[in-house]
Protein backbone atom coordinates (compact mmCIF):
# COMPACT_ATOMS: atom_id res chain seq x y z
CA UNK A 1 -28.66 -15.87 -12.99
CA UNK A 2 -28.81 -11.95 -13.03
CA UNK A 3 -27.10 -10.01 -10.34
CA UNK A 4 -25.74 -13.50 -9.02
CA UNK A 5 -21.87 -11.78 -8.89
CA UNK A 6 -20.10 -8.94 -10.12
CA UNK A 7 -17.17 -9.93 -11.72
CA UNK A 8 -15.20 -8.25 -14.66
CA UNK A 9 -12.51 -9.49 -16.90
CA UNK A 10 -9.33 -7.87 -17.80
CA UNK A 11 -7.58 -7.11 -20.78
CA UNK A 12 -11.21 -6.96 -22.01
CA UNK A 13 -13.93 -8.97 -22.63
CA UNK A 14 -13.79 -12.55 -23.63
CA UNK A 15 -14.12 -13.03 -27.20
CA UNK A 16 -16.30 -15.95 -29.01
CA UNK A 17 -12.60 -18.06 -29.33
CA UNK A 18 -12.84 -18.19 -25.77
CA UNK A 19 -9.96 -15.67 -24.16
CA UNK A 20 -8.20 -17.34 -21.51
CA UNK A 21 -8.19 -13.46 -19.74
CA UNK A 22 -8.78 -13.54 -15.90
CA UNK A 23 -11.65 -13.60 -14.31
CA UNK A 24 -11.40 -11.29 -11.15
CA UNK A 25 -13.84 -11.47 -8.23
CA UNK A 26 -14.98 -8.05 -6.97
CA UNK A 27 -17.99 -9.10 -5.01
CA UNK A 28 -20.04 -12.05 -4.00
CA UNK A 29 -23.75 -11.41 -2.85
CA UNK A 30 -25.13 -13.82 -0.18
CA UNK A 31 -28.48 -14.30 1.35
CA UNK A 32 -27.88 -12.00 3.92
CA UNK A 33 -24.97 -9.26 2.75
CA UNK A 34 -22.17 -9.22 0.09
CA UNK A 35 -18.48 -11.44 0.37
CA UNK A 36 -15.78 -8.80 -0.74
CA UNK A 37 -12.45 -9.56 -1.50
CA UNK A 38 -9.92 -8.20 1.28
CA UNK A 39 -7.52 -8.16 -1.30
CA UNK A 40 -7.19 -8.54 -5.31
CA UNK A 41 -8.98 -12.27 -6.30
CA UNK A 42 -8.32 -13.58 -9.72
CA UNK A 43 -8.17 -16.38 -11.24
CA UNK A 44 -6.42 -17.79 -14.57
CA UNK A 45 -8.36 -20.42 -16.72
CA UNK A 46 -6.20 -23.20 -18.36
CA UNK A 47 -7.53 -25.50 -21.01
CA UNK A 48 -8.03 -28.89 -19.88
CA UNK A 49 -5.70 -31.39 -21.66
CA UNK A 50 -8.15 -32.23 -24.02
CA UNK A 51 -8.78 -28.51 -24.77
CA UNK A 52 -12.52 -29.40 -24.09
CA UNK A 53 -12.87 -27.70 -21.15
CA UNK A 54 -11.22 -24.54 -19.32
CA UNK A 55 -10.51 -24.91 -15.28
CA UNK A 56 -9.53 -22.58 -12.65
CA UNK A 57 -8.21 -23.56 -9.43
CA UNK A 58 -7.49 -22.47 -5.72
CA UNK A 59 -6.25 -24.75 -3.28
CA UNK A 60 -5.85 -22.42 -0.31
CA UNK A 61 -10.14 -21.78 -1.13
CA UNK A 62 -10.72 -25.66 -2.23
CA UNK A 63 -11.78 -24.09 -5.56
CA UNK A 64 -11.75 -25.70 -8.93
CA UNK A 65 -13.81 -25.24 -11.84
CA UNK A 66 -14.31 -26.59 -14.93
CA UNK A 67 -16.73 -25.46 -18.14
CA UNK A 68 -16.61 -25.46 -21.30
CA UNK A 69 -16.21 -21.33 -21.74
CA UNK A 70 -15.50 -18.51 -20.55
CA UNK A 71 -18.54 -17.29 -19.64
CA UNK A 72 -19.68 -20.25 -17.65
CA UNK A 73 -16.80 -20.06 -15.82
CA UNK A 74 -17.31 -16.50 -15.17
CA UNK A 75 -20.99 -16.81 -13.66
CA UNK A 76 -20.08 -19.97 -11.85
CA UNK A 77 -17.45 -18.65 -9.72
CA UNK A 78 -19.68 -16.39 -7.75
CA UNK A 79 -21.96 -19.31 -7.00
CA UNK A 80 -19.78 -21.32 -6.05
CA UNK A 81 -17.73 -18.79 -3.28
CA UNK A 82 -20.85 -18.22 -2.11
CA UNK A 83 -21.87 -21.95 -1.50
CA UNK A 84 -18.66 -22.57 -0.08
CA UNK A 85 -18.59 -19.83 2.08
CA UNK A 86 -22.80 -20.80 3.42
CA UNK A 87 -21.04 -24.49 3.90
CA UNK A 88 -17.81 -23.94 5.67
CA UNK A 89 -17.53 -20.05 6.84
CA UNK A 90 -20.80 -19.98 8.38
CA UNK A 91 -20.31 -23.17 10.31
CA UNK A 92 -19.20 -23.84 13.55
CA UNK A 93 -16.03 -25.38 13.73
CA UNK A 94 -16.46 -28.57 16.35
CA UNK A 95 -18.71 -29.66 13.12
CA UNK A 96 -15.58 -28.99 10.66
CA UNK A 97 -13.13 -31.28 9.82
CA UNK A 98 -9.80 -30.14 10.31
CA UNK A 99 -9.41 -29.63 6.70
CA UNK A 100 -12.47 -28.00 6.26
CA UNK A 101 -11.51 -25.72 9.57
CA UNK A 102 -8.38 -24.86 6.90
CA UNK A 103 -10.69 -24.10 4.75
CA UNK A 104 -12.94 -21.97 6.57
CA UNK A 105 -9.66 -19.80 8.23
CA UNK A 106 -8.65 -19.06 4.50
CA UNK A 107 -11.70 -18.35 3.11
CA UNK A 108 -12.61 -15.69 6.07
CA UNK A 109 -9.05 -14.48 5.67
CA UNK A 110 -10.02 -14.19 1.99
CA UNK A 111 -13.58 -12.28 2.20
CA UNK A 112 -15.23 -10.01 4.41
CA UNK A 113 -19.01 -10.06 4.63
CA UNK A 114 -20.90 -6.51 3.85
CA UNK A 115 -24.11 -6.26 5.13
């Protein structure tokens, strides 16, 4: 999906072997304004233990990921921080659980909104 998130590797792009470089999150549009990091937000892909798949993984955000490159793991990021933020930031929290209230407190601590 075009313009979906801005993200950017380091140490380059990811080459067809599929670079294990991180994927850093610089912005996250949303229906109504932009998530942006409050601080630095990467994340390291690991090959699965088959070496199918590469995963990345947050627990403070709930996050984890798994595709089979690089690249889908790049464009699905944004998507996903943005669901998860429309699901749990944006929701009041006497309908939260109290894990998803832990959720919500790190994610806002995580992200400001832009409009």
């Amino acid at each position: 999906m075009a313009n979906m998130t801005h993200l950017m590797a380091t140490q380059g792009a990811p080459e067809a072997k599929q670079s294990l470089t991180d994927i850093v999150v610089e912005s996250v549009p949303l229906k109504n304004g932009t998530l942006t990091p409050r601080k630095p937000l990467s994340f390291t892909p690991f090959r699965s233990p088959s070496g199918e798949y590469l995963h990345i993984k947050n627990d403070a955000l709930d996050i984890s990921l798994m595709m089979h490159t690089w690249e889908e793991l790049q464009e699905s990021i944004g998507e996903y921080i943005a669901i998860m933020w429309e699901h749990y930031a944006e929701v009041d929290d006497e309908k939260l659980t109290p894990q998803a209230k832990d959720i919500k407190d790190n994610l806002q601590k995580c992200f400001e909104v832009q409009h």
